[in-house]
PDB file of N, CA and C in Angstrom:
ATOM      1  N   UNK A   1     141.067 122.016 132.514  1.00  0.00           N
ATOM      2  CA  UNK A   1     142.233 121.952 131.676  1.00  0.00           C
ATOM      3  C   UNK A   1     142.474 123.327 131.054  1.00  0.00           C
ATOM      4  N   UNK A   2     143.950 123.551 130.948  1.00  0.00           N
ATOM      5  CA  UNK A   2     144.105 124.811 130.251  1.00  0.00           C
ATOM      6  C   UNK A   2     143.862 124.775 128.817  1.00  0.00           C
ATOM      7  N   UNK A   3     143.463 125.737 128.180  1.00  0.00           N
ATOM      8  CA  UNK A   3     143.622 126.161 126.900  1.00  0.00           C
ATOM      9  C   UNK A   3     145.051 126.404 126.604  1.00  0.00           C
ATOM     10  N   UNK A   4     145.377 125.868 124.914  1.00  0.00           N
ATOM     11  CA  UNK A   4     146.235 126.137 124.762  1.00  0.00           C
ATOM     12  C   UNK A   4     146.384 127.258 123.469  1.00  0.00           C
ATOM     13  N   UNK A   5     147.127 128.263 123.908  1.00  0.00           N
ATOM     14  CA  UNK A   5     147.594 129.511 123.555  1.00  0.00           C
ATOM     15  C   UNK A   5     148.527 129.026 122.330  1.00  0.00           C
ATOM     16  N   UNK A   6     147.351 129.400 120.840  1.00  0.00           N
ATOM     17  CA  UNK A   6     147.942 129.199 119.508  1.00  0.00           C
ATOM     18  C   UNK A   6     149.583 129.860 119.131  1.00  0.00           C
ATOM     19  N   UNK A   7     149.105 131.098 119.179  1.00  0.00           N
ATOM     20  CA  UNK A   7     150.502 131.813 119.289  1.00  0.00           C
ATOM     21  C   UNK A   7     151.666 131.579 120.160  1.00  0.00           C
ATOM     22  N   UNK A   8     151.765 131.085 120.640  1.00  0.00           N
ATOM     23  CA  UNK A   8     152.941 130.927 121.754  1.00  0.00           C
ATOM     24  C   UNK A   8     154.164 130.810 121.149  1.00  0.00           C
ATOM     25  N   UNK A   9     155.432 130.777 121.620  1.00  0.00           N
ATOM     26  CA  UNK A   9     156.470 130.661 120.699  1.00  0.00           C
ATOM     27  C   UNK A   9     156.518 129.390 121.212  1.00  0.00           C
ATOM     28  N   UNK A  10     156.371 128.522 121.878  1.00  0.00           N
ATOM     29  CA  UNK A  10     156.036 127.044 122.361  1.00  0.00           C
ATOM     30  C   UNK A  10     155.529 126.569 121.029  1.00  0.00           C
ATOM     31  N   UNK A  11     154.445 126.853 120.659  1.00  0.00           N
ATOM     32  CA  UNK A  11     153.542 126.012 120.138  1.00  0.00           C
ATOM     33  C   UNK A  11     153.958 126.656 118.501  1.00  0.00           C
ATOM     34  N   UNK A  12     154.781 127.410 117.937  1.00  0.00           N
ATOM     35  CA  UNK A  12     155.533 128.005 117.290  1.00  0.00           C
ATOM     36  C   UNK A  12     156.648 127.271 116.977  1.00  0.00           C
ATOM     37  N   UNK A  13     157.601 127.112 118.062  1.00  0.00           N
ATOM     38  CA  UNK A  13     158.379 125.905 118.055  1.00  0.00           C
ATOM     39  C   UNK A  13     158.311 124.401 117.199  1.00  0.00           C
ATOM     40  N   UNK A  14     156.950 124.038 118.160  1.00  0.00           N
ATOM     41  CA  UNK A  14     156.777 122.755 117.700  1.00  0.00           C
ATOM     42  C   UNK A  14     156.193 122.770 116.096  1.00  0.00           C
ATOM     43  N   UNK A  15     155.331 123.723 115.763  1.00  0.00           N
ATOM     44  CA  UNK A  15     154.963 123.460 114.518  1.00  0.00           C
ATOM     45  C   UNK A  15     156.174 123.810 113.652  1.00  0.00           C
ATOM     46  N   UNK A  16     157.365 124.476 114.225  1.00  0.00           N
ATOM     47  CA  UNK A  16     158.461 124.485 113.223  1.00  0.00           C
ATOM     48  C   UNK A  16     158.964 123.038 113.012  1.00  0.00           C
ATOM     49  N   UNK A  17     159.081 122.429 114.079  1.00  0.00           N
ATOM     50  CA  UNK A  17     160.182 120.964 114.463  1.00  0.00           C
ATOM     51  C   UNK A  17     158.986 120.615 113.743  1.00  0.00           C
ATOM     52  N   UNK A  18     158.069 120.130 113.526  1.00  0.00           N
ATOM     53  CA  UNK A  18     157.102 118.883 112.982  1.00  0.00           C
ATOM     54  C   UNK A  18     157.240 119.084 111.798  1.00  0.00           C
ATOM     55  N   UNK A  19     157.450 120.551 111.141  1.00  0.00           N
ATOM     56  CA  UNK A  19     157.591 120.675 109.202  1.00  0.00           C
ATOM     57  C   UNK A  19     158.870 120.197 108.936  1.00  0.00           C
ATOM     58  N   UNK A  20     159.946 120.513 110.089  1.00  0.00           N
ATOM     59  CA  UNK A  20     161.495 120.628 109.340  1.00  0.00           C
ATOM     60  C   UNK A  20     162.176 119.827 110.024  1.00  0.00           C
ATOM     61  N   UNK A  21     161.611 118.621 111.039  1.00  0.00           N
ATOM     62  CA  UNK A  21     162.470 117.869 111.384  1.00  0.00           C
ATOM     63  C   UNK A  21     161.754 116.150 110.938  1.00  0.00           C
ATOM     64  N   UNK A  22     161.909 115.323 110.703  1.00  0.00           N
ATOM     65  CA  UNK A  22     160.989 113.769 110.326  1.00  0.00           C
ATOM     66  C   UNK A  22     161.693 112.942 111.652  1.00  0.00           C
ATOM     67  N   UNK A  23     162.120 112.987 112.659  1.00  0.00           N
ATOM     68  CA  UNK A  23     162.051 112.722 113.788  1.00  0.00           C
ATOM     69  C   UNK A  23     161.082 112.974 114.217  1.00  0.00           C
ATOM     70  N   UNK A  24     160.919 114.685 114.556  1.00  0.00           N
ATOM     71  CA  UNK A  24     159.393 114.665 115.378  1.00  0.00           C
ATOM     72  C   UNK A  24     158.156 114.651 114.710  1.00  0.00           C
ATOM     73  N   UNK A  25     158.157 114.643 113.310  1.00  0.00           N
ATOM     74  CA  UNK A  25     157.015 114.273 112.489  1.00  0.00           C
ATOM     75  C   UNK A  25     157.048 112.708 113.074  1.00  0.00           C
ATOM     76  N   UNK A  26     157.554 111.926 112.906  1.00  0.00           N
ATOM     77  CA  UNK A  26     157.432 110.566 113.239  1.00  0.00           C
ATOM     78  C   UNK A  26     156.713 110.253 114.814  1.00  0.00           C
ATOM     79  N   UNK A  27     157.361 110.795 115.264  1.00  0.00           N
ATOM     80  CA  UNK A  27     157.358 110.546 116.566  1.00  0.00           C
ATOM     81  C   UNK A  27     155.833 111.063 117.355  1.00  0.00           C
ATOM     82  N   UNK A  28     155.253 112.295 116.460  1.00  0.00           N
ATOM     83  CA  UNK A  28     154.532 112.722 116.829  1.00  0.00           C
ATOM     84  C   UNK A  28     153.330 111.557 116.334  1.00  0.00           C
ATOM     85  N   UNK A  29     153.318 111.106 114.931  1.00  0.00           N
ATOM     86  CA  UNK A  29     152.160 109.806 114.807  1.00  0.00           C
ATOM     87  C   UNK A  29     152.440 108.974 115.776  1.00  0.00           C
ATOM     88  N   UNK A  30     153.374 108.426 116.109  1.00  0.00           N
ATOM     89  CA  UNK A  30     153.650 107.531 117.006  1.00  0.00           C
ATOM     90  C   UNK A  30     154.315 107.268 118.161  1.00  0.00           C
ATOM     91  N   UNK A  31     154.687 108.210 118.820  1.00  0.00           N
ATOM     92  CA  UNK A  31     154.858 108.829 120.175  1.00  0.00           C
ATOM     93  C   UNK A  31     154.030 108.653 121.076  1.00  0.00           C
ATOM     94  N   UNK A  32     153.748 107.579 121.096  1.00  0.00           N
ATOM     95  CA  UNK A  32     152.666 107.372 122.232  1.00  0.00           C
ATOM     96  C   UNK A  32     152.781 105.487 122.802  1.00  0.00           C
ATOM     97  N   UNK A  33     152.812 105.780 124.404  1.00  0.00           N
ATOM     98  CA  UNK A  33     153.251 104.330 124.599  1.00  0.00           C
ATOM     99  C   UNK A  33     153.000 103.091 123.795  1.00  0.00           C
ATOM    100  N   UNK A  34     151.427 103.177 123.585  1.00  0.00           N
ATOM    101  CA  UNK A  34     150.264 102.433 122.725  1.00  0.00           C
ATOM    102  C   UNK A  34     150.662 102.273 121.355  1.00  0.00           C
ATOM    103  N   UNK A  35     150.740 103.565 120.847  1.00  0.00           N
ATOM    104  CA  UNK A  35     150.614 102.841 119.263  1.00  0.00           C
ATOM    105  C   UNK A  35     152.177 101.987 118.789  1.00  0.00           C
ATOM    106  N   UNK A  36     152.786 101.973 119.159  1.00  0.00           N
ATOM    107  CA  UNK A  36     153.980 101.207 118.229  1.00  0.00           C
ATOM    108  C   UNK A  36     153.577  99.837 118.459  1.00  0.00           C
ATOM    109  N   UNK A  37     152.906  99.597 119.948  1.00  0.00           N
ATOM    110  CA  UNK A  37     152.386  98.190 120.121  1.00  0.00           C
ATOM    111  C   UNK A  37     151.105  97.799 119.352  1.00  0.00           C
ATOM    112  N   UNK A  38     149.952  98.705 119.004  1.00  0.00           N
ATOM    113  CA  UNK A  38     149.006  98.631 118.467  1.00  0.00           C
ATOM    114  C   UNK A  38     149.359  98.140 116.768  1.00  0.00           C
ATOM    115  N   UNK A  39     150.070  98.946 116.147  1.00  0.00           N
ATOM    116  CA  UNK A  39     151.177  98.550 115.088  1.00  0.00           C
ATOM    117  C   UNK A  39     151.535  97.218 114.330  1.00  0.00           C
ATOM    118  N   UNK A  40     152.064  96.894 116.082  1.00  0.00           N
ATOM    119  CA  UNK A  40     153.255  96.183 115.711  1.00  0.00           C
ATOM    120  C   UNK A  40     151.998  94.858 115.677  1.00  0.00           C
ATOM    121  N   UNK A  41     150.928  94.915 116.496  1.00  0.00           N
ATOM    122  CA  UNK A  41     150.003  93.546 116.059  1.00  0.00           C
ATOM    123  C   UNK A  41     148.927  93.834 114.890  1.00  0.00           C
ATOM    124  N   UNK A  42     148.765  94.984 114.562  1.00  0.00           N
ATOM    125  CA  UNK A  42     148.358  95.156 113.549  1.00  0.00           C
ATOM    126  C   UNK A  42     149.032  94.809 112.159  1.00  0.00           C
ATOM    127  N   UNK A  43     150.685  94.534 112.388  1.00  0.00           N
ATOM    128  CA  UNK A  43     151.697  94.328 111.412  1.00  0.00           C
ATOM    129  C   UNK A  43     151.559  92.967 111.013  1.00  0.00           C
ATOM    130  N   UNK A  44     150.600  92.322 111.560  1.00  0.00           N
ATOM    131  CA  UNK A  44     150.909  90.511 111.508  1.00  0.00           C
ATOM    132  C   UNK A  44     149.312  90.336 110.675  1.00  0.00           C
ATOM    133  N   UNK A  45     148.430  90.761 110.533  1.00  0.00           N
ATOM    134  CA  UNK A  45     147.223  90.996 109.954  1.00  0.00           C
ATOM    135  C   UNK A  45     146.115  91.634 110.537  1.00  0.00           C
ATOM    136  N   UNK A  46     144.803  92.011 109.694  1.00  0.00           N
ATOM    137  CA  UNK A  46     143.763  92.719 109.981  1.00  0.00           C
ATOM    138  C   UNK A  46     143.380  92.411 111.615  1.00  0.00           C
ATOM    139  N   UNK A  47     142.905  92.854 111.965  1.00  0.00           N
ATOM    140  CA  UNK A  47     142.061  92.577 113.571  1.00  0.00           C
ATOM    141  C   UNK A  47     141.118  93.242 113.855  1.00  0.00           C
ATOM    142  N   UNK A  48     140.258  92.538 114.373  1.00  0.00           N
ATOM    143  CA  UNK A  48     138.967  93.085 114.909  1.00  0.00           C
ATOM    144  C   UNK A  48     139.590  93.336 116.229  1.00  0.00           C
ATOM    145  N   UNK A  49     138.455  94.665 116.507  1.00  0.00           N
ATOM    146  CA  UNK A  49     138.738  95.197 118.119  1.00  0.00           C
ATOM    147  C   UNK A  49     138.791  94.135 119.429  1.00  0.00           C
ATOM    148  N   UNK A  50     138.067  93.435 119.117  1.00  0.00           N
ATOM    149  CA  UNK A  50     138.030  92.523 120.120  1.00  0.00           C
ATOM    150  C   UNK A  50     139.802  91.335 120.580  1.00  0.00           C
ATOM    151  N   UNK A  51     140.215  91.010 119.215  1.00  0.00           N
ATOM    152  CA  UNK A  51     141.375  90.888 119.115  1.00  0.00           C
ATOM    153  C   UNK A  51     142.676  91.682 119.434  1.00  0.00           C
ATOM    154  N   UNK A  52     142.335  92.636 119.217  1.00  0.00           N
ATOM    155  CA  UNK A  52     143.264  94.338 119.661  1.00  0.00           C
ATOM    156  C   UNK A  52     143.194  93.772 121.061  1.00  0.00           C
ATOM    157  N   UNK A  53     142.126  93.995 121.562  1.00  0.00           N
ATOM    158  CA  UNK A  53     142.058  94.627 123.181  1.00  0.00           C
ATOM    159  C   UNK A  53     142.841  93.078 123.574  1.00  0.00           C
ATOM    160  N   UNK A  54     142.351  91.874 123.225  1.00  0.00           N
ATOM    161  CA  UNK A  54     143.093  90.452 124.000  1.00  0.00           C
ATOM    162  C   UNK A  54     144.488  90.306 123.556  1.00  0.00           C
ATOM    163  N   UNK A  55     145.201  91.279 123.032  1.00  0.00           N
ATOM    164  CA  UNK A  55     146.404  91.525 121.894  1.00  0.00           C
ATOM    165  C   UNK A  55     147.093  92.314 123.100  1.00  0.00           C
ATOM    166  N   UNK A  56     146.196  93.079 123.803  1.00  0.00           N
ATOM    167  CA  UNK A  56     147.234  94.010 124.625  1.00  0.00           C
ATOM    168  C   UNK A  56     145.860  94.082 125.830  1.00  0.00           C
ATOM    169  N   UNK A  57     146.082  93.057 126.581  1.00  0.00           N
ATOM    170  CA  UNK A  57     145.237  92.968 127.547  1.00  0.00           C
ATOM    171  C   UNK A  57     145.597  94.229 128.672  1.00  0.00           C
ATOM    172  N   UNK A  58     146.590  95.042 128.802  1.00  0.00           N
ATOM    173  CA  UNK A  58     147.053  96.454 129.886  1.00  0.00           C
ATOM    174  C   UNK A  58     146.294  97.426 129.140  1.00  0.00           C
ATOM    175  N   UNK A  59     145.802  97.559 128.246  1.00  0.00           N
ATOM    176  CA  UNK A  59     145.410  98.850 127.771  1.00  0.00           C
ATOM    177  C   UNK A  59     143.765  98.769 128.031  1.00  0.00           C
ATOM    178  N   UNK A  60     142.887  99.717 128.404  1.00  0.00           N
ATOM    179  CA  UNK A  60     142.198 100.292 128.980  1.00  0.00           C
ATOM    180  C   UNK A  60     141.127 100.366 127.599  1.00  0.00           C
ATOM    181  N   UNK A  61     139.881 100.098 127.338  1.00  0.00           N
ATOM    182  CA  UNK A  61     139.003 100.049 126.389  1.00  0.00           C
ATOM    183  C   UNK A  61     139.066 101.615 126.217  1.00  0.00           C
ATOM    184  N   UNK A  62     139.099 102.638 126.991  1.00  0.00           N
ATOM    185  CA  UNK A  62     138.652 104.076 126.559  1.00  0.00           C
ATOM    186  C   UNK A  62     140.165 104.290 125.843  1.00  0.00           C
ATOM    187  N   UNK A  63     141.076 104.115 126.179  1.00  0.00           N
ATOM    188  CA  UNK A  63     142.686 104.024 125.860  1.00  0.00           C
ATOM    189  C   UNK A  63     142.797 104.037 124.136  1.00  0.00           C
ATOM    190  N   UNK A  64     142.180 102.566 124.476  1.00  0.00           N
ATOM    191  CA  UNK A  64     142.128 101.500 123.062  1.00  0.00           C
ATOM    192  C   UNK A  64     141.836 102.326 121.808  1.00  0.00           C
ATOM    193  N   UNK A  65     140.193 102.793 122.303  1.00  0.00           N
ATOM    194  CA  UNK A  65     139.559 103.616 121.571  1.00  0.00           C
ATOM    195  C   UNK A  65     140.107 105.145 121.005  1.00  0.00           C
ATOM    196  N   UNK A  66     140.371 105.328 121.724  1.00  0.00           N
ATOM    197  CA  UNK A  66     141.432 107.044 121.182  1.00  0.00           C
ATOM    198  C   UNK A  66     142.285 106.728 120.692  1.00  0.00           C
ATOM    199  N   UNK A  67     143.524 105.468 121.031  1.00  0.00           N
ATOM    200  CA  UNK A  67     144.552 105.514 119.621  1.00  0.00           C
ATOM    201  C   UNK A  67     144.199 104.827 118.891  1.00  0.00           C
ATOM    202  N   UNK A  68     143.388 104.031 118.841  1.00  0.00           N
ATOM    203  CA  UNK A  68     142.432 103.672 117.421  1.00  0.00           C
ATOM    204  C   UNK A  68     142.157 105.085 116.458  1.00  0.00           C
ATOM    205  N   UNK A  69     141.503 105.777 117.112  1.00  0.00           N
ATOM    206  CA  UNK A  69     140.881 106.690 116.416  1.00  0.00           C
ATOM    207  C   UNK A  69     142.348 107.530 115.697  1.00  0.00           C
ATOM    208  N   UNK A  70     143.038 108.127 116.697  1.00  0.00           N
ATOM    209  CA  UNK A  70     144.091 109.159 116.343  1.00  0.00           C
ATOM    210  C   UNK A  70     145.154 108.489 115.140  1.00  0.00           C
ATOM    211  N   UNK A  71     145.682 106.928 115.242  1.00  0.00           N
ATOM    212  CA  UNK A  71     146.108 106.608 114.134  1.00  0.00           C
ATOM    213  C   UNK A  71     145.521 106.319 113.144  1.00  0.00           C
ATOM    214  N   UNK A  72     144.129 106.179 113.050  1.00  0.00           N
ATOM    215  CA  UNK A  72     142.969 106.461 111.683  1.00  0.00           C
ATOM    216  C   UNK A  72     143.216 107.890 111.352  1.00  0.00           C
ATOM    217  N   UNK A  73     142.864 108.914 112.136  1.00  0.00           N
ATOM    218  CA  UNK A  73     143.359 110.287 111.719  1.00  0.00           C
ATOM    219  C   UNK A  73     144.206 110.328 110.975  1.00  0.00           C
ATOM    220  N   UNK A  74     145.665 109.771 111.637  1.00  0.00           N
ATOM    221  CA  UNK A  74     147.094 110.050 111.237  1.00  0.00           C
ATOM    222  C   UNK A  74     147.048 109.310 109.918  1.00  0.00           C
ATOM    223  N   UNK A  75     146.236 108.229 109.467  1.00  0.00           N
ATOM    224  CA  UNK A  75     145.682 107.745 108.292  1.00  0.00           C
ATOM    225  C   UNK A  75     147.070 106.597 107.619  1.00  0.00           C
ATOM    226  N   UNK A  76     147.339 106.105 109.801  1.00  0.00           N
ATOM    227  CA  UNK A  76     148.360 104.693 109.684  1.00  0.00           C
ATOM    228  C   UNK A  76     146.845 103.571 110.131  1.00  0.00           C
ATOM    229  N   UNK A  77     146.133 103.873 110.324  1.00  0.00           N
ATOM    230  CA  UNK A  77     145.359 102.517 110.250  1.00  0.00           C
ATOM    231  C   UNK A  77     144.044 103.054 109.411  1.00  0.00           C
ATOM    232  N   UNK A  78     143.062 101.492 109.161  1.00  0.00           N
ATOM    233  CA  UNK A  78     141.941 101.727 108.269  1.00  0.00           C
ATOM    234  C   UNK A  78     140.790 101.303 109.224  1.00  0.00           C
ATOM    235  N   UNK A  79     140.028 101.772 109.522  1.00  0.00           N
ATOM    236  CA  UNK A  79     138.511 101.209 110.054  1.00  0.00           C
ATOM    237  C   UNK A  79     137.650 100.923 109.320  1.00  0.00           C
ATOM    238  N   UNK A  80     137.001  99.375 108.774  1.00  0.00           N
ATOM    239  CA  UNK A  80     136.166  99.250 107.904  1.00  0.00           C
ATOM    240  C   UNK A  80     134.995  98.328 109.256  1.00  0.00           C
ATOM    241  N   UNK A  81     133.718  99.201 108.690  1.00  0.00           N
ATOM    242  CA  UNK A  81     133.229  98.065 109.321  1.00  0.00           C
ATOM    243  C   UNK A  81     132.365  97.299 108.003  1.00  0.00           C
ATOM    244  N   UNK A  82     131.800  96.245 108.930  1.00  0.00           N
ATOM    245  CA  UNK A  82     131.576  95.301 108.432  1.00  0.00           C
ATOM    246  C   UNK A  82     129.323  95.174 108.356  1.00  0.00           C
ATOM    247  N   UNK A  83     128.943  95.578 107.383  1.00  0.00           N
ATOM    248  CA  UNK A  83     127.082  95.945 107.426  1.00  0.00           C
ATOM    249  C   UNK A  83     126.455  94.299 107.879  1.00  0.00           C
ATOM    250  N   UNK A  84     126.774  93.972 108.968  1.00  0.00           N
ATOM    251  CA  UNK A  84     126.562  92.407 108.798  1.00  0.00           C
ATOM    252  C   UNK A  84     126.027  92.244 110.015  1.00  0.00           C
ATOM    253  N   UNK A  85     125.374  91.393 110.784  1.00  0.00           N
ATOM    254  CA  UNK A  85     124.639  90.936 111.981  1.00  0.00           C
ATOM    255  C   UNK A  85     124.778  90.012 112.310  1.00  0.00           C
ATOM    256  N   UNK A  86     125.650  90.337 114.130  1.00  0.00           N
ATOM    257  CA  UNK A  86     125.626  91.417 114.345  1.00  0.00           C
ATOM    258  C   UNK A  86     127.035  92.454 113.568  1.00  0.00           C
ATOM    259  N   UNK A  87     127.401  94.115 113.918  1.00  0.00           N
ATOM    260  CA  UNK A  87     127.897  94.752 112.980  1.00  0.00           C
ATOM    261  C   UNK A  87     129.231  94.020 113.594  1.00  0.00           C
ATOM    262  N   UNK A  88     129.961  94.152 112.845  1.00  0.00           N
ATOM    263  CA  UNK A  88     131.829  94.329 113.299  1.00  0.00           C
ATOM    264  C   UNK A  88     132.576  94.721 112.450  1.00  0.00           C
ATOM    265  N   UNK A  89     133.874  95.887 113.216  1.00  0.00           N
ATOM    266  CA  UNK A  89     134.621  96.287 112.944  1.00  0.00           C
ATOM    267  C   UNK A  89     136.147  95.884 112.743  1.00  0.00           C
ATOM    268  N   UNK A  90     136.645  95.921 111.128  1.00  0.00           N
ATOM    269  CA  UNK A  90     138.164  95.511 111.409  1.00  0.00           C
ATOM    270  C   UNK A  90     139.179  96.666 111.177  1.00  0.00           C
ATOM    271  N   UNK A  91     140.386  96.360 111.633  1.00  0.00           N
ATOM    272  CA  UNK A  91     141.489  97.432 112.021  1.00  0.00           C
ATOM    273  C   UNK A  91     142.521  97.167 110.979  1.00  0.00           C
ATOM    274  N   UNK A  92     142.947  97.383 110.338  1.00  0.00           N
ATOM    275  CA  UNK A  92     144.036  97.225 109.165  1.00  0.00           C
ATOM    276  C   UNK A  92     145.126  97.990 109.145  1.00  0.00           C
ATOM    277  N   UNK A  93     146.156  98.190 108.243  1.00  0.00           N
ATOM    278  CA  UNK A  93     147.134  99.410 108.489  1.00  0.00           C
ATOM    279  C   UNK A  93     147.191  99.477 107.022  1.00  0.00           C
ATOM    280  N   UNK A  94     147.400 100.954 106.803  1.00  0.00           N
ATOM    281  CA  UNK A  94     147.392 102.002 105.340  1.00  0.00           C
ATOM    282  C   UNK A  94     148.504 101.388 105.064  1.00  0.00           C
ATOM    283  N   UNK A  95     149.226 101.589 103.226  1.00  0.00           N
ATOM    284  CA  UNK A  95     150.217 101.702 102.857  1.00  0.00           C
ATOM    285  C   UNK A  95     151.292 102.713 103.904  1.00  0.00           C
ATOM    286  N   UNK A  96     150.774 103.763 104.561  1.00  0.00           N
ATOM    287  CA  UNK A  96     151.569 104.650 105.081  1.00  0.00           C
ATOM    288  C   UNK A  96     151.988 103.461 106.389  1.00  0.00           C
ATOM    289  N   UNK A  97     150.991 102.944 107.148  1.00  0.00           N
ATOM    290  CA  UNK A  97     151.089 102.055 108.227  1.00  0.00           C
ATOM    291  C   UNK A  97     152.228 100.734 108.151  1.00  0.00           C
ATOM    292  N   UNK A  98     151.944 100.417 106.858  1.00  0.00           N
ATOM    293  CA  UNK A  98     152.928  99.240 106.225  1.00  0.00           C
ATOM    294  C   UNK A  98     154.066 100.090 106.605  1.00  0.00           C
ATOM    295  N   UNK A  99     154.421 101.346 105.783  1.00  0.00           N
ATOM    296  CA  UNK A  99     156.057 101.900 105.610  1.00  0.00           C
ATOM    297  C   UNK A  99     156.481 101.255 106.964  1.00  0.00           C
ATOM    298  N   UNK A 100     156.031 101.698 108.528  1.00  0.00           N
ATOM    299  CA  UNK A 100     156.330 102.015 109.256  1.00  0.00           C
ATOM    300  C   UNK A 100     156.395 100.468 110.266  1.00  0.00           C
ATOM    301  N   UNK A 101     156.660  99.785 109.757  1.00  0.00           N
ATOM    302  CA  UNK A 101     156.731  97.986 110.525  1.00  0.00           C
ATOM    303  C   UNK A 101     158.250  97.708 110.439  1.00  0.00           C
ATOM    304  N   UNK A 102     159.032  98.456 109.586  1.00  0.00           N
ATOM    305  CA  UNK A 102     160.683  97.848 109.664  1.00  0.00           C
ATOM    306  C   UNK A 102     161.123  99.035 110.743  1.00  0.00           C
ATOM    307  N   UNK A 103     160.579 100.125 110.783  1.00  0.00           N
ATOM    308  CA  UNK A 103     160.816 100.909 111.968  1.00  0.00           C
ATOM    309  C   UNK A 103     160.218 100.233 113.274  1.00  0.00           C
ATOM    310  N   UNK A 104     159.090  99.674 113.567  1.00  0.00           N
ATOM    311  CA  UNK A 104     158.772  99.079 114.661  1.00  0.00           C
ATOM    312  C   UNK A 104     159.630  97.717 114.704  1.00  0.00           C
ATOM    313  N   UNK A 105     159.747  96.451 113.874  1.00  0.00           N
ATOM    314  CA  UNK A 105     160.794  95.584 113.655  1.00  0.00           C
ATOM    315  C   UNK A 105     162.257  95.964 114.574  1.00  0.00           C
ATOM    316  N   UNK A 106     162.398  97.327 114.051  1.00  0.00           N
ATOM    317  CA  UNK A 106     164.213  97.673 114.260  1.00  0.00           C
ATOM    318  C   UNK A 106     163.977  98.058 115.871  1.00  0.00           C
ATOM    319  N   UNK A 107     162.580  98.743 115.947  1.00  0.00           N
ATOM    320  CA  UNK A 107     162.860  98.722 117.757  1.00  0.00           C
ATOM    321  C   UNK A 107     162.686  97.547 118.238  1.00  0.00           C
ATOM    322  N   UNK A 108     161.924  96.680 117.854  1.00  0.00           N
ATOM    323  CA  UNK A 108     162.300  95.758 118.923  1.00  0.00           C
ATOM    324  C   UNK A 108     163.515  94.859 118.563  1.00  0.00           C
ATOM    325  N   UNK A 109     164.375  94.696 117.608  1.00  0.00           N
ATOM    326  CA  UNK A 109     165.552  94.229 117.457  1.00  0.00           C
ATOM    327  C   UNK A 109     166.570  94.660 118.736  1.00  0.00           C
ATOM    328  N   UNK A 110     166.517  95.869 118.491  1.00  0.00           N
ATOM    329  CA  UNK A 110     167.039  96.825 119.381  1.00  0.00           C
ATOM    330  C   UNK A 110     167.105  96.627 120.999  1.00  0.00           C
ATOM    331  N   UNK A 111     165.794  96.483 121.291  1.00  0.00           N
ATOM    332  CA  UNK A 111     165.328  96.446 122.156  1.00  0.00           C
ATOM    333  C   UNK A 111     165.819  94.674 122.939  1.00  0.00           C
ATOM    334  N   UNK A 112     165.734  93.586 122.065  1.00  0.00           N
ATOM    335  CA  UNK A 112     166.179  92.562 122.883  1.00  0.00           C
ATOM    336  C   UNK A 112     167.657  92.408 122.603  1.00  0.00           C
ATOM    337  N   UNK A 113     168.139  93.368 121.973  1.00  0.00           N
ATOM    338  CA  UNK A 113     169.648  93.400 122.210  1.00  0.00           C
ATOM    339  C   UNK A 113     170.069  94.223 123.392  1.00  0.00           C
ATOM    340  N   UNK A 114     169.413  95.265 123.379  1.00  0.00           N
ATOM    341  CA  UNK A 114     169.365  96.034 124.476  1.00  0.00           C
ATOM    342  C   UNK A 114     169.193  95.138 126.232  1.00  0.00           C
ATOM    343  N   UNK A 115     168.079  94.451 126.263  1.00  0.00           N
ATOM    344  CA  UNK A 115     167.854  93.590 127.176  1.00  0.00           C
ATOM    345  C   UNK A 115     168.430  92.548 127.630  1.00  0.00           C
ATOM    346  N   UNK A 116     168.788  92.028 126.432  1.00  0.00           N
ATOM    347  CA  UNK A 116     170.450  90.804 126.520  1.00  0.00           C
ATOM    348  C   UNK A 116     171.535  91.209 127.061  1.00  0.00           C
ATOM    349  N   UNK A 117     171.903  92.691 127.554  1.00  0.00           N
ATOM    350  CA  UNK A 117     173.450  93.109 127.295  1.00  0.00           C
ATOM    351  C   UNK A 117     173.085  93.317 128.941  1.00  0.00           C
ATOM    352  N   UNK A 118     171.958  93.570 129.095  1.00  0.00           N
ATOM    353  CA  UNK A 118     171.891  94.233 130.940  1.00  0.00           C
ATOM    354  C   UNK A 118     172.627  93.181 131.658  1.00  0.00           C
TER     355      UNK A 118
END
C-alpha cells in the first residue's frame, strides 16, 4: 500500500472541506456503507456484538470489528464491557450518536419514497 503524502494539496484539500464544510465532516463519521446501518440498529437499543453481527448478517466479523472500533473513535458509539463470566461486550450510541438517528430516520424515509416512485 502506498503511503500517504501529508502535504499534498489533496490531502490539504480535504482537511480544508472537513473544518469548513459539515457535509463532509458528517459524511466522513459516517460515510461508510456499514455504519449508517450499524446506527440505525444501534438506534433501537444497546447490543451486544453478537446481536450486531445477526442484525446485519452481510457484514464480515473483521468488517464488523473496524467500524465498531472507528465509530467508538469518532465517539458515535460506547463500548462497555461487561467484568462478568463469561466477559461480554455492549455497543451503545453517545449523546453525539443519538443527534444523528433523525438523520439516519430521514434517509430511510427518503429512501422508501425513493423506491416507491421507481
Amino acid at each position: 500500500m502506498t503511503a500517504i503524502k501529508e502535504a499534498s494539496t489533496i490531502q490539504e484539500n480535504k482537511r480544508i472541506a472537513l473544518e469548513q464544510c459539515p457535509v463532509t465532516f458528517t459524511m466522513e463519521r459516517i460515510g461508510n456503507y456499514w455504519k449508517p446501518i450499524l446506527l440505525y440498529h444501534l438506534g433501537t437499543a444497546p447490543k451486544r456484538y453478537g446481536e450486531l453481527k445477526r442484525a446485519v448478517p452481510a457484514i464480515t466479523e473483521k468488517v464488523l470489528i473496524q467500524q465498531l472500533k472507528q465509530l467508538e473513535a469518532d465517539g458515535l458509539v460506547l463500548r462497555e464491557s461487561k467484568p462478568v463470566v463469561p466477559p461480554f461486550v455492549i455497543y451503545s450510541l453517545t449523546a453525539s450518536g443519538k443527534g444523528l438517528l433523525p438523520v439516519i430516520d430521514a434517509m430511510a424515509k427518503w429512501a422508501l419514497a425513493a423506491m416507491g416512485s421507481q
